[in-house]
Protein backbone atom coordinates (compact mmCIF):
# COMPACT_ATOMS: atom_id res chain seq x y z
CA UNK A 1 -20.03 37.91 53.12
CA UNK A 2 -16.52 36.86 52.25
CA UNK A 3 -15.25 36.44 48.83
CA UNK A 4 -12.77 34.94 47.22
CA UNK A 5 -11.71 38.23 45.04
CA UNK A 6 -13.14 40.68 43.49
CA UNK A 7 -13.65 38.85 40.30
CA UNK A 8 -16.69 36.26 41.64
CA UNK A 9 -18.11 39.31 43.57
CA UNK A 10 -18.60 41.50 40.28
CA UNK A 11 -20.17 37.93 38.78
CA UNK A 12 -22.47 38.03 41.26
CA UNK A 13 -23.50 41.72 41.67
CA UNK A 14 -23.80 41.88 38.07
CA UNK A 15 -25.85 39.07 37.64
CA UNK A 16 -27.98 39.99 40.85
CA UNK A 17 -27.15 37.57 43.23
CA UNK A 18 -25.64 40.21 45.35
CA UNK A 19 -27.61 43.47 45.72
CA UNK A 20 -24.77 45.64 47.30
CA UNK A 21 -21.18 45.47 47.65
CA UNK A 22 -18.39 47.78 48.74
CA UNK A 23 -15.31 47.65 46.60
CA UNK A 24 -11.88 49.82 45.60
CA UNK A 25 -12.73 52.26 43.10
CA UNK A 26 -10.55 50.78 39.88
CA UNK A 27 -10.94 51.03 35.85
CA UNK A 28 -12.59 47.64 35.22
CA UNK A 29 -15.34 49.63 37.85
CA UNK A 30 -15.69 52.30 35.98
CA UNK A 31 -16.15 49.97 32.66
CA UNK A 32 -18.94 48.17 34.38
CA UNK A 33 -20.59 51.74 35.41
CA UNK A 34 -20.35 52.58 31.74
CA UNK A 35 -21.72 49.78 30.67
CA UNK A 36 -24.81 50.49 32.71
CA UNK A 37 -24.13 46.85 34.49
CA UNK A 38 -23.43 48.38 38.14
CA UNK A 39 -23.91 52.11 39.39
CA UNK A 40 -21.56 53.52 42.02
CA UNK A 41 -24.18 54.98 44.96
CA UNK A 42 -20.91 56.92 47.03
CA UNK A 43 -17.55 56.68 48.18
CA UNK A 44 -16.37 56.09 51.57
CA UNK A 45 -13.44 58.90 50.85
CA UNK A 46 -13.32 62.29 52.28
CA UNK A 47 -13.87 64.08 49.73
CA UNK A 48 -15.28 63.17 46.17
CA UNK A 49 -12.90 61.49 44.36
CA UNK A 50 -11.28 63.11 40.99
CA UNK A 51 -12.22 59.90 38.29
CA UNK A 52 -15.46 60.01 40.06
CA UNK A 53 -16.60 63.81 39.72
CA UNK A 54 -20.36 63.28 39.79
CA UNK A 55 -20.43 60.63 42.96
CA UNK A 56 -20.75 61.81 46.16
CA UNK A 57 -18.79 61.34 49.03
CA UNK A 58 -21.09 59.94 52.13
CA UNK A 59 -19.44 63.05 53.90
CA UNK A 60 -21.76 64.84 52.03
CA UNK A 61 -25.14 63.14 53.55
CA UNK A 62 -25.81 63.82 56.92
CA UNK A 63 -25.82 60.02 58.05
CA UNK A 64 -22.08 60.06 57.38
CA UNK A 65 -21.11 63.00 57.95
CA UNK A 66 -16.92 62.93 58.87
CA UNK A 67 -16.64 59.12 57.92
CA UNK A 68 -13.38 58.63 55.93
CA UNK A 69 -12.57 54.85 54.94
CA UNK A 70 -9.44 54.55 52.91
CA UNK A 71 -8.01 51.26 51.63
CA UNK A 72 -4.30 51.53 52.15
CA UNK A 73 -1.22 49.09 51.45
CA UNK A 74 1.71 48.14 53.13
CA UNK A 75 4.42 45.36 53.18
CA UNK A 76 5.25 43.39 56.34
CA UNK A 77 7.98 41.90 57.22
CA UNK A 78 8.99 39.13 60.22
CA UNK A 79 9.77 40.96 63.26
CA UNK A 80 13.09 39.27 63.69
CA UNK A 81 13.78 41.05 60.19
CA UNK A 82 17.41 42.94 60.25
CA UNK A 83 17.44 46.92 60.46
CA UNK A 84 19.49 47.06 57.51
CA UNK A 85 17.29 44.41 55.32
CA UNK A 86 14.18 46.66 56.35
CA UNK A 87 15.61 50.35 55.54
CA UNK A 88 16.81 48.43 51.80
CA UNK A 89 13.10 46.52 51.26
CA UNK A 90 11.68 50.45 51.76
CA UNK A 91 14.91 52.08 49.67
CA UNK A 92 13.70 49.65 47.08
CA UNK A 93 10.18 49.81 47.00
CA UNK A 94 10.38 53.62 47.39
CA UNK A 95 12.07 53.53 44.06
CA UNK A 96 9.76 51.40 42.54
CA UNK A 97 6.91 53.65 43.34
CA UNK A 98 8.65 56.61 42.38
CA UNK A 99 9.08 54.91 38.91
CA UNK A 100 6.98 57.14 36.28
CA UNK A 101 5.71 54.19 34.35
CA UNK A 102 4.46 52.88 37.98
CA UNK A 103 2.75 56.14 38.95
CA UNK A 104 0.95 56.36 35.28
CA UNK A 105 0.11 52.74 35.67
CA UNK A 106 -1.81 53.31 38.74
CA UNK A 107 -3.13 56.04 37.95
CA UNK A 108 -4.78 54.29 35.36
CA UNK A 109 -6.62 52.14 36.92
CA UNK A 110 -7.92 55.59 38.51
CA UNK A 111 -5.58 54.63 41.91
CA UNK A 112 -4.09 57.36 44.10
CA UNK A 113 -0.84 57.29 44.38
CA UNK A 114 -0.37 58.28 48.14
CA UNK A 115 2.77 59.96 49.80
CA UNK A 116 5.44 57.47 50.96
CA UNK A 117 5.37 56.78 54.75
CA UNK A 118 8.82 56.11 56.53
CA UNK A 119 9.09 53.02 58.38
CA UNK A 120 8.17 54.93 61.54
CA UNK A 121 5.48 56.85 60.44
CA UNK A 122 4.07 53.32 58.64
CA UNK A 123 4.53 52.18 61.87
CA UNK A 124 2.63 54.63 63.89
CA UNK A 125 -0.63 54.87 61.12
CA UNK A 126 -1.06 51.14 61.67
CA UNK A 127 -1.39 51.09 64.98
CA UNK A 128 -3.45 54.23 64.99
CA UNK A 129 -5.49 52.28 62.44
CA UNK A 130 -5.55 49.11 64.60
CA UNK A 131 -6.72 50.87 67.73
CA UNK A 132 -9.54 52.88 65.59
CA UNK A 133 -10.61 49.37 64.30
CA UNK A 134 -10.47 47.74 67.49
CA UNK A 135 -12.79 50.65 68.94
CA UNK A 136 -15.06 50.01 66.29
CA UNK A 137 -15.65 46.62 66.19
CA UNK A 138 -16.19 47.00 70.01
CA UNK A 139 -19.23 49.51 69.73
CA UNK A 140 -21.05 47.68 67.25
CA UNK A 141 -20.18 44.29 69.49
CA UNK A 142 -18.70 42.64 66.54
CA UNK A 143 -18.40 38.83 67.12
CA UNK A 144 -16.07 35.95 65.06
């Protein structure tokens, strides 16, 4: 079911209105494992994650096995957009990422800081993505 952030979804999982929930692996997670409140069954990556040592992958089940599910971020721009206005938005926000006191931050809240895409090779993994998606939704007959 849809939520309105993550915020009212930990309100409810915690206070067992919810029973399950799949969410991004971040520190104010791993706060509410400590605490006991929630209690992380797998994640949907690869390969277990590094902040996560003792939690499976569901690559490791047979059920699963060679499911990968990675949350990834990008920024989108009209399509009319200008060449040049597009390579500076990525010179920019390359920068930005490359910024040590970014890369700590996120890392912090136990985030991977990926390798930066080009625009073309952004390009090409969402539309990959979209087509994989697409398929899915498909098989399991996935209606609005």
């Amino acid at each position: 079911m849809p939520y309105k952030g993550i915020t009212p979804l930990m309100q409810d999982l915690i206070g067992q209105r919810v029973d399950f929930a799949m969410l991004p692996y971040s520190k104010s997670l791993a706060e509410f494992t400590a605490q006991r409140q929630v209690k992380i069954l797998g994640s949907l990556s690869k390969e277990r994650i590094p902040a996560l040592q003792p939690i499976p992958s569901v690559n490791e089940g047979k059920a699963l096995k060679d499911f990968n599910f990675s949350i990834w971020s990008a920024y989108f721009v009209r399509k009319d957009t200008p060449e040049p206005v597009v390579k500076k938005l990525h010179l920019a926000l390359s920068e930005v990422l490359h910024a040590p006191s970014v890369r700590e931050s996120l890392e912090a809240q136990g985030q991977k800081v990926p390798r930066l895409l080009s625009n073309a090779e952004a390009e090409k993994f969402y539309q990959e993505s979209f087509v994989q998606f697409r398929a899915l939704a498909k098989e399991i007959a996935l209606k609005e």
